[in-house]
PDB file of N, CA and C in Angstrom:
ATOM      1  N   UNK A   1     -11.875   1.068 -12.132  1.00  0.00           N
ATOM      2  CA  UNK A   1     -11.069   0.179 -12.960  1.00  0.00           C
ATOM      3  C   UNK A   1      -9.676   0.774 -13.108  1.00  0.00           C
ATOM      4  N   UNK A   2      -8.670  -0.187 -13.202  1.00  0.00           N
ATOM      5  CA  UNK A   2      -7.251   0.392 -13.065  1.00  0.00           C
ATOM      6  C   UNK A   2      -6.782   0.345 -14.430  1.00  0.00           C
ATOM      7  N   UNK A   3      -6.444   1.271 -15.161  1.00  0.00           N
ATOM      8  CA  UNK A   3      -5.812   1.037 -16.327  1.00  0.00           C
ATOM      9  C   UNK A   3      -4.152  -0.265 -16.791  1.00  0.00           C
ATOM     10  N   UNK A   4      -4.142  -0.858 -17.624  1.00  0.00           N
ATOM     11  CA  UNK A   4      -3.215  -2.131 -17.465  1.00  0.00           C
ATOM     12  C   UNK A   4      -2.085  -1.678 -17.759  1.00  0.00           C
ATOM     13  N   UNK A   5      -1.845  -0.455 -17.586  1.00  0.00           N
ATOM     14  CA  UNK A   5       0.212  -0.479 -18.091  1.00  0.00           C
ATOM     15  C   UNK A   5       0.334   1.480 -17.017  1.00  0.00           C
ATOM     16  N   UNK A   6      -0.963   1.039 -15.794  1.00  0.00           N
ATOM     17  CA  UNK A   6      -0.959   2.717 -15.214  1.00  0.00           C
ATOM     18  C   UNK A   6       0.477   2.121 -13.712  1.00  0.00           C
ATOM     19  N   UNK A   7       0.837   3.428 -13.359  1.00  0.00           N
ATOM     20  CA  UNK A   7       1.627   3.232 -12.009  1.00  0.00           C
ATOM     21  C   UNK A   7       0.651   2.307 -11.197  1.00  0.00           C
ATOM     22  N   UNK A   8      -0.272   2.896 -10.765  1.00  0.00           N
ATOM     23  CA  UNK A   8      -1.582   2.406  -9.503  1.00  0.00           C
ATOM     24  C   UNK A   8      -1.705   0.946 -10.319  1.00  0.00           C
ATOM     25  N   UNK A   9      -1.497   0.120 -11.297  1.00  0.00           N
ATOM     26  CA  UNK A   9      -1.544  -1.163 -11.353  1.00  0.00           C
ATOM     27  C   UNK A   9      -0.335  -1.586 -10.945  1.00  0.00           C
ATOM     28  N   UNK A  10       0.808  -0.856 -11.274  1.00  0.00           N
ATOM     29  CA  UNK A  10       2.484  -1.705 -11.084  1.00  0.00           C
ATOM     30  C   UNK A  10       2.448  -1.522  -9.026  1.00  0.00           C
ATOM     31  N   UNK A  11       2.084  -0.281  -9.070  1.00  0.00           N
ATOM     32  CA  UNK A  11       2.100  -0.496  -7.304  1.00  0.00           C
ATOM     33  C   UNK A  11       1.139  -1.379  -6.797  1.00  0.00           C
ATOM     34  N   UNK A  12      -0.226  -1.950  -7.131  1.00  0.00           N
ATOM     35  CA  UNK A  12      -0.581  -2.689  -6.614  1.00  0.00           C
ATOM     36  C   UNK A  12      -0.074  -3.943  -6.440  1.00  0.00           C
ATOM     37  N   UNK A  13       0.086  -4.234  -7.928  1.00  0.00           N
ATOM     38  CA  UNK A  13       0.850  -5.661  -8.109  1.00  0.00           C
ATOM     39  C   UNK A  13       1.498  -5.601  -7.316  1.00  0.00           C
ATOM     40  N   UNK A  14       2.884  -5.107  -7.151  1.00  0.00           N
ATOM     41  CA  UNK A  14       4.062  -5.348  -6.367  1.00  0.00           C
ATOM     42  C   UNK A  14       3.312  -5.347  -5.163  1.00  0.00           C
ATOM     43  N   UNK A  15       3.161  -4.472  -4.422  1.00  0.00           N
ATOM     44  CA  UNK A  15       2.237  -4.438  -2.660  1.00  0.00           C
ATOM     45  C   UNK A  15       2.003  -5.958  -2.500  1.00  0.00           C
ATOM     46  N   UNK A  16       0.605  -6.690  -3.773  1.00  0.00           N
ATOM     47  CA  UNK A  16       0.322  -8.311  -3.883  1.00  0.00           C
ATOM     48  C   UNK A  16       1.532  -8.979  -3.774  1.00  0.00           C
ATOM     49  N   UNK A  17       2.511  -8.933  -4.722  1.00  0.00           N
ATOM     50  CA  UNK A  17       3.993 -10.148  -5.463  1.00  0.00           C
ATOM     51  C   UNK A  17       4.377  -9.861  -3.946  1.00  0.00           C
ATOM     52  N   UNK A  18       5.073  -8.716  -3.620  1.00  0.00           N
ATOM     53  CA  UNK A  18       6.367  -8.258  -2.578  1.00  0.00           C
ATOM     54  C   UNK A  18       6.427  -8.433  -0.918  1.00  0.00           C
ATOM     55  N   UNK A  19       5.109  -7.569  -1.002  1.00  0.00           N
ATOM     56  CA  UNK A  19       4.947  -7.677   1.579  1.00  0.00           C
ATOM     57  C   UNK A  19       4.453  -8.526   1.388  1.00  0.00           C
ATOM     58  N   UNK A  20       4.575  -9.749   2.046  1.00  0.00           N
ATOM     59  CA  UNK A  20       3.907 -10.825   2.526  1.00  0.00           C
ATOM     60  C   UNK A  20       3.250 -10.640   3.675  1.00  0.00           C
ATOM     61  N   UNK A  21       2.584 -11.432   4.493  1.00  0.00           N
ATOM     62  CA  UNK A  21       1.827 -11.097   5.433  1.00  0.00           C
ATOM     63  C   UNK A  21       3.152 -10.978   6.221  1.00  0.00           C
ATOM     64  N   UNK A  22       2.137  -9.959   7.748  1.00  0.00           N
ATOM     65  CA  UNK A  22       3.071 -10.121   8.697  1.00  0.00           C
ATOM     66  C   UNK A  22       4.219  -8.489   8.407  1.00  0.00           C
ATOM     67  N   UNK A  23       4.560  -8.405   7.292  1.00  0.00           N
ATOM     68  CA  UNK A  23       5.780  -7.409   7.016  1.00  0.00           C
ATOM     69  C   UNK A  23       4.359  -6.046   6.443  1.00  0.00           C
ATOM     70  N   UNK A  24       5.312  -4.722   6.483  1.00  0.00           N
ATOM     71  CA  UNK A  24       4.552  -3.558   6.678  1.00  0.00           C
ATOM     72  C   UNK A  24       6.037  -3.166   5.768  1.00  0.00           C
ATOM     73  N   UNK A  25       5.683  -2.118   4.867  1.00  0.00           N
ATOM     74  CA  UNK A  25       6.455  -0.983   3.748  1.00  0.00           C
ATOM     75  C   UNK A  25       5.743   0.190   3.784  1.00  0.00           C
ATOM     76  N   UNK A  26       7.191   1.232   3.791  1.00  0.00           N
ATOM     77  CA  UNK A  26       6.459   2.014   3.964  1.00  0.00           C
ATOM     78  C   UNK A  26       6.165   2.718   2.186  1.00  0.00           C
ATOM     79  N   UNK A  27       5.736   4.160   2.092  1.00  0.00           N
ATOM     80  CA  UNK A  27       5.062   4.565   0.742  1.00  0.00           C
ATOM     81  C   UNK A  27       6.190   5.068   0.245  1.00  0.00           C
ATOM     82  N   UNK A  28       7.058   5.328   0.371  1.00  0.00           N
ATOM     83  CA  UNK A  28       8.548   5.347  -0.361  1.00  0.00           C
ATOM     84  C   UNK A  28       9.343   3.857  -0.510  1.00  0.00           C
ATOM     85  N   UNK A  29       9.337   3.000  -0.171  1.00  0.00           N
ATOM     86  CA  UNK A  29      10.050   1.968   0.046  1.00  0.00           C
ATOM     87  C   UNK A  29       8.910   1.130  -1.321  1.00  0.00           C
ATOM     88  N   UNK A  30       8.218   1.309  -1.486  1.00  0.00           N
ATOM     89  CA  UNK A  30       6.840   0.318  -1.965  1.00  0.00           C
ATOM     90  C   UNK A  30       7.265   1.317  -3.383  1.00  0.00           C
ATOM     91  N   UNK A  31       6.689   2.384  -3.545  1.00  0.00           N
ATOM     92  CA  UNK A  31       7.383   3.754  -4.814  1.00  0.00           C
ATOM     93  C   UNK A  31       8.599   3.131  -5.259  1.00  0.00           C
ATOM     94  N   UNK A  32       9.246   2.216  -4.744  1.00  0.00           N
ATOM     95  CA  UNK A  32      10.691   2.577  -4.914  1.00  0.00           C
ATOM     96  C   UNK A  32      10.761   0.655  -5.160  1.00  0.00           C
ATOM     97  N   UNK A  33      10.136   0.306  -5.328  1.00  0.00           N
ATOM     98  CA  UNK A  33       9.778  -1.658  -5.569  1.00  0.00           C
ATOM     99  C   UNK A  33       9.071  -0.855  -6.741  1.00  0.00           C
ATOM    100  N   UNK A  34       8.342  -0.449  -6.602  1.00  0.00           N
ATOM    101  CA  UNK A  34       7.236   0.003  -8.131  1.00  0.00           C
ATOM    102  C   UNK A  34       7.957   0.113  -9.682  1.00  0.00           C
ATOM    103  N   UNK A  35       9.399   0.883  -8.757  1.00  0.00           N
ATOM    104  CA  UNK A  35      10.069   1.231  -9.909  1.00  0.00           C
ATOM    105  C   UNK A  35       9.852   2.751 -10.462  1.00  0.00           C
ATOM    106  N   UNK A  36       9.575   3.635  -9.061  1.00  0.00           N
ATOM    107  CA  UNK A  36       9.874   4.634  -9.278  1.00  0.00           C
ATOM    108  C   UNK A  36       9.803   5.558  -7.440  1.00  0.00           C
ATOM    109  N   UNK A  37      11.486   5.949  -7.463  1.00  0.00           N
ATOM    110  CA  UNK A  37      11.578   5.873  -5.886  1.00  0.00           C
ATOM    111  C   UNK A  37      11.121   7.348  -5.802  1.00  0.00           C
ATOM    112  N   UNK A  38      10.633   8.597  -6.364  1.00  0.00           N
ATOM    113  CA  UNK A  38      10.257   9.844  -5.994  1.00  0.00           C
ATOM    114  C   UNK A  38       8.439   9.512  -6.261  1.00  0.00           C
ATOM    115  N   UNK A  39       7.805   8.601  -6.302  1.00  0.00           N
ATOM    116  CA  UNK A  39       6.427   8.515  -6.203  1.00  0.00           C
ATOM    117  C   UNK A  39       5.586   7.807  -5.039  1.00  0.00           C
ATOM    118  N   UNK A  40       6.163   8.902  -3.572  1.00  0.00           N
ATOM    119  CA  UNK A  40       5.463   7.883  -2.741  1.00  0.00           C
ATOM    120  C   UNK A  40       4.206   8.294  -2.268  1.00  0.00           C
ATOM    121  N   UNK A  41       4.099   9.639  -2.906  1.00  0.00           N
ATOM    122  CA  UNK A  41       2.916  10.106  -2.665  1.00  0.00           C
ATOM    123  C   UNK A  41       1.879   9.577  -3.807  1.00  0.00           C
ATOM    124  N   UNK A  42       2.376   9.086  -4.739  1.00  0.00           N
ATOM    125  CA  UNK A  42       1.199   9.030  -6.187  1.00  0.00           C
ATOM    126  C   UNK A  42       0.903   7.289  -5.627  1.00  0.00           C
ATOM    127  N   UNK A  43       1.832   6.464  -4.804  1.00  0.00           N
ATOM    128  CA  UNK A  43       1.418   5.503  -4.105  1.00  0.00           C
ATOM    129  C   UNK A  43       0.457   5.500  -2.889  1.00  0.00           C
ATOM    130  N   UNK A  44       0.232   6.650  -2.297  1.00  0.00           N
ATOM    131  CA  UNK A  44      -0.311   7.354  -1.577  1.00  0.00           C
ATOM    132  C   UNK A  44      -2.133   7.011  -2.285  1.00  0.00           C
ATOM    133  N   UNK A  45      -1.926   7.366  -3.645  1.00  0.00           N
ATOM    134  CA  UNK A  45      -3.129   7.459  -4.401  1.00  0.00           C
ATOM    135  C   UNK A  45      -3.687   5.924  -5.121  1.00  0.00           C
ATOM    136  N   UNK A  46      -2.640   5.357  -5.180  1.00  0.00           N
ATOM    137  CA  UNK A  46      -2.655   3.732  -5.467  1.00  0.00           C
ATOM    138  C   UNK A  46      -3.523   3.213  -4.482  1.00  0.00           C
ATOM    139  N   UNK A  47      -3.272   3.493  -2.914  1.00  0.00           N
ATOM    140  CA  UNK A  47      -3.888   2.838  -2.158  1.00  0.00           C
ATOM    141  C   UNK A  47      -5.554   3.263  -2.066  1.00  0.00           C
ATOM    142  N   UNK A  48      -5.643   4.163  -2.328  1.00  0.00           N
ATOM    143  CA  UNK A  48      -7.311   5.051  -2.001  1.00  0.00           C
ATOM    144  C   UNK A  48      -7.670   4.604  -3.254  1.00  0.00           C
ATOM    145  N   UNK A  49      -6.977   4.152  -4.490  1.00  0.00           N
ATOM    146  CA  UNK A  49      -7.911   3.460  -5.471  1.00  0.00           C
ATOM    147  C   UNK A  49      -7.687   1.840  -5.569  1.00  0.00           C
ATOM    148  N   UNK A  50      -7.300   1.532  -4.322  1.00  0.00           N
ATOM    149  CA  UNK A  50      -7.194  -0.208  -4.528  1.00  0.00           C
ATOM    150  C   UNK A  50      -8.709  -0.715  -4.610  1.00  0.00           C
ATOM    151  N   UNK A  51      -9.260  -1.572  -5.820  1.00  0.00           N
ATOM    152  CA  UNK A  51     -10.340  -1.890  -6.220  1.00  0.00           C
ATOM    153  C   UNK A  51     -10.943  -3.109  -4.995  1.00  0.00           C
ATOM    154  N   UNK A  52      -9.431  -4.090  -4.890  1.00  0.00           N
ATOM    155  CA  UNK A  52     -10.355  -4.966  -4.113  1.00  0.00           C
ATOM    156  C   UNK A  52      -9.380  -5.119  -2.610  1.00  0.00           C
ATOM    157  N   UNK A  53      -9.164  -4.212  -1.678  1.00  0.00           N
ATOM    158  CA  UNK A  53      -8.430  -3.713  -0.464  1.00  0.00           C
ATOM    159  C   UNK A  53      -8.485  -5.818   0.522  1.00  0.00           C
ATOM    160  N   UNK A  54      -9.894  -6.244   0.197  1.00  0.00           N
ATOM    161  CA  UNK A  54      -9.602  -7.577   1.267  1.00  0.00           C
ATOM    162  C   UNK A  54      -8.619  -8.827   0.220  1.00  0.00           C
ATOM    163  N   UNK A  55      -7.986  -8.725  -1.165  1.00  0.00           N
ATOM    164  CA  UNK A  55      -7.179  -9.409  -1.551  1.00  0.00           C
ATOM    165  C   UNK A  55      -5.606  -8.503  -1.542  1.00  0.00           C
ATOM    166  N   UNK A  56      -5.850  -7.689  -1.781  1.00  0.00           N
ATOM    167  CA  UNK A  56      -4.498  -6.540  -2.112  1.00  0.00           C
ATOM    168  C   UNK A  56      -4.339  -5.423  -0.798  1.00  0.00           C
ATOM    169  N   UNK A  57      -3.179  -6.151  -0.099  1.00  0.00           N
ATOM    170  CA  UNK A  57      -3.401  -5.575   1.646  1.00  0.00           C
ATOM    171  C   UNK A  57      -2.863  -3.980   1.505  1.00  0.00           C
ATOM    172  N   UNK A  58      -3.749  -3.252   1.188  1.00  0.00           N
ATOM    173  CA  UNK A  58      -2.913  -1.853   1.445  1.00  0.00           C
ATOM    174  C   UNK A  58      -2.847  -1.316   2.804  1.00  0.00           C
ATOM    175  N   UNK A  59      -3.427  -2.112   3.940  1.00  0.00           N
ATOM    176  CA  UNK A  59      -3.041  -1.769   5.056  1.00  0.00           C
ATOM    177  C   UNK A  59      -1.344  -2.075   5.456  1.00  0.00           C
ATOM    178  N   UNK A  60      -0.979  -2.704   4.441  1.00  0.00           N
ATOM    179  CA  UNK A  60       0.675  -3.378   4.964  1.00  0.00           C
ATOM    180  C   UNK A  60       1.206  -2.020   4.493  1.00  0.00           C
ATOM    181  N   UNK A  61       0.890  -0.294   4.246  1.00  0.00           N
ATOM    182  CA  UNK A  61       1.497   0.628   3.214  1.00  0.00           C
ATOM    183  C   UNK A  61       1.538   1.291   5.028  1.00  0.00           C
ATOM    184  N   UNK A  62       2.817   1.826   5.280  1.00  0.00           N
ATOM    185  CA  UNK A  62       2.656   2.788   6.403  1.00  0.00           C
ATOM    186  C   UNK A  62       3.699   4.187   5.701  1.00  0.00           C
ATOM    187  N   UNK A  63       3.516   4.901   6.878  1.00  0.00           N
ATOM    188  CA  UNK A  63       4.576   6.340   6.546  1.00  0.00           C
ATOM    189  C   UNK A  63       5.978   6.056   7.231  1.00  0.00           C
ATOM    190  N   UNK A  64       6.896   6.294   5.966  1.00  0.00           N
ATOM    191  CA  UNK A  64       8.260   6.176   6.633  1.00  0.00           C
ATOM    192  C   UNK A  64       8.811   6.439   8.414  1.00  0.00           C
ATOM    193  N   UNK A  65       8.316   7.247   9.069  1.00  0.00           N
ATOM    194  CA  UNK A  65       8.177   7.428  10.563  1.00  0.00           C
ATOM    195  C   UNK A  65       7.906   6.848  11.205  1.00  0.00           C
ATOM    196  N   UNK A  66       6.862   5.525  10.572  1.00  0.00           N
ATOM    197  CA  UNK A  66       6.647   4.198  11.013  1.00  0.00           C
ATOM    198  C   UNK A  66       4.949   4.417  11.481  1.00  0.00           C
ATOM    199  N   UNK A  67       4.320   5.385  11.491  1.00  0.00           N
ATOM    200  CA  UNK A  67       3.077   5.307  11.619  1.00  0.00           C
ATOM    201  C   UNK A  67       1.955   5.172  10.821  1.00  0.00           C
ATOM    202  N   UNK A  68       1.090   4.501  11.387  1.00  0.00           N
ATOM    203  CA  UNK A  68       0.018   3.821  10.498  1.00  0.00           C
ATOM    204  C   UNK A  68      -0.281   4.283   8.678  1.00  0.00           C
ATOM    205  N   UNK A  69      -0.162   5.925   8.908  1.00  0.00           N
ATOM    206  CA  UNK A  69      -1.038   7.036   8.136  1.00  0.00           C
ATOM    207  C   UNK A  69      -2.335   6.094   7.957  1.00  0.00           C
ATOM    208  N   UNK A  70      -3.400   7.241   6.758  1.00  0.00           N
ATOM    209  CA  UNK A  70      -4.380   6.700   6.672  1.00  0.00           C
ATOM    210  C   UNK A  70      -4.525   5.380   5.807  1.00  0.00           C
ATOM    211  N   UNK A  71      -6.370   5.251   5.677  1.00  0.00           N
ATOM    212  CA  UNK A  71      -6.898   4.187   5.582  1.00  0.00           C
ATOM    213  C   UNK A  71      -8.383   4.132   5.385  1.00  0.00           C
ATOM    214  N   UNK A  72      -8.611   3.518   4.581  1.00  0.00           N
ATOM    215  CA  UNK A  72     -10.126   3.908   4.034  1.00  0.00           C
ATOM    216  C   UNK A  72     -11.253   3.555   4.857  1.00  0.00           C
ATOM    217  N   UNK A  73     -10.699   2.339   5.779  1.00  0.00           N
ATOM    218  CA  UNK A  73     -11.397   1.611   6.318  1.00  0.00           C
ATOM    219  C   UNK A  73     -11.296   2.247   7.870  1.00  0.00           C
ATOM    220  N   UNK A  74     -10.961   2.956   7.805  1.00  0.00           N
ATOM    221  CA  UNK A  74     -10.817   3.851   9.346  1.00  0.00           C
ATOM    222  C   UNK A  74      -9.297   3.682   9.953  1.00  0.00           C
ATOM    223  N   UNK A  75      -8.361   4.449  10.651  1.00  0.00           N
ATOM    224  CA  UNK A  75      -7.058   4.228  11.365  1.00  0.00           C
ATOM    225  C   UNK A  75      -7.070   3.126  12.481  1.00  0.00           C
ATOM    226  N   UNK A  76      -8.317   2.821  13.104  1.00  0.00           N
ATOM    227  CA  UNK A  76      -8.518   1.831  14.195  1.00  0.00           C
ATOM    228  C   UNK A  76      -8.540  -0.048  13.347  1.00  0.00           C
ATOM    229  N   UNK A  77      -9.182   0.313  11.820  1.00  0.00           N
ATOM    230  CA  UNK A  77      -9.155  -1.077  11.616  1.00  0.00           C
ATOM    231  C   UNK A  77      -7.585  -1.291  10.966  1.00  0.00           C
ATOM    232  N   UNK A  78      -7.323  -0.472  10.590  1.00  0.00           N
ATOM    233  CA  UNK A  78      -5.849  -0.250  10.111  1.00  0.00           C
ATOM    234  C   UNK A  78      -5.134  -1.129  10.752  1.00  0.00           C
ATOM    235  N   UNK A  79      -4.608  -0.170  12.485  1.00  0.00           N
ATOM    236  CA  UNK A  79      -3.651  -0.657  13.657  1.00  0.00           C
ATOM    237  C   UNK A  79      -4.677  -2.322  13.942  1.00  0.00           C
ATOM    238  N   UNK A  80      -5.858  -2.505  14.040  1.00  0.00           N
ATOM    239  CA  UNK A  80      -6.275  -4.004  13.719  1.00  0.00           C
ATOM    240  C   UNK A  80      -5.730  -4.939  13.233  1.00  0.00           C
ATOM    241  N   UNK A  81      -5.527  -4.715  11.656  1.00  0.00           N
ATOM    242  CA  UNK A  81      -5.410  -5.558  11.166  1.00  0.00           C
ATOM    243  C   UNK A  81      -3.408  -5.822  10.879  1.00  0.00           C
ATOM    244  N   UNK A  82      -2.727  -4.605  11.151  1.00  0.00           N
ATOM    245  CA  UNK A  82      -1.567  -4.741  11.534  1.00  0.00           C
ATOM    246  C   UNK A  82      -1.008  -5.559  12.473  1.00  0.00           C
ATOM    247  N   UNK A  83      -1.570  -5.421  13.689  1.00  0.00           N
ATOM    248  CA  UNK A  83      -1.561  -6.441  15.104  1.00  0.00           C
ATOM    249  C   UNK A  83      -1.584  -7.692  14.945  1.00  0.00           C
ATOM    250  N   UNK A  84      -2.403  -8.183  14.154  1.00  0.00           N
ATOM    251  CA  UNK A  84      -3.003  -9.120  13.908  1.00  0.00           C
ATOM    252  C   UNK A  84      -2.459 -10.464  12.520  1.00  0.00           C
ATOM    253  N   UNK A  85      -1.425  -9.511  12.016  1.00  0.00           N
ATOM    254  CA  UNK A  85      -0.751 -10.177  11.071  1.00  0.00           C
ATOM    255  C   UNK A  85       0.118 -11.192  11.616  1.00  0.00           C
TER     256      UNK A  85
END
């Protein structure tokens, strides 16, 4: 359960409100929509506690370098479901 006034709720939300399908952010850029641009690692932690991952796409979260990073659901369904947007 996500607490209602925690970071890991304001980053989810936004991730939901902000990438639309199709578009990819990376974990500083998303930190930094959250409303706090030095937390891209504690967004890092937003994503490994996203409650419901098939409404709230945390696969659209990549690493500034432009690569996938991880993914709960494995790095292969990751680049999947990226392709596929």
């Amino acid at each position: 359960v996500v607490s209602a006034d925690s970071f890991t709720r304001q980053v989810l939300w936004t991730l939901l409100r902000d990438v639309k399908f199709g578009e990819a952010v990376s974990y500083k850029q998303l930190a930094n929509l959250a409303g706090n641009d030095r937390a891209a690692r504690a967004v890092g932690g937003a994503m490994r506690s996203n409650p419901i991952p098939i409404i709230i796409p945390c696969h659209r979260v990549i690493s500034s370098s432009g690569k996938s990073g991880n993914y709960g659901g494995g790095n292969l369904m990751k680049e999947w479901l990226l392709s596929h947007e």
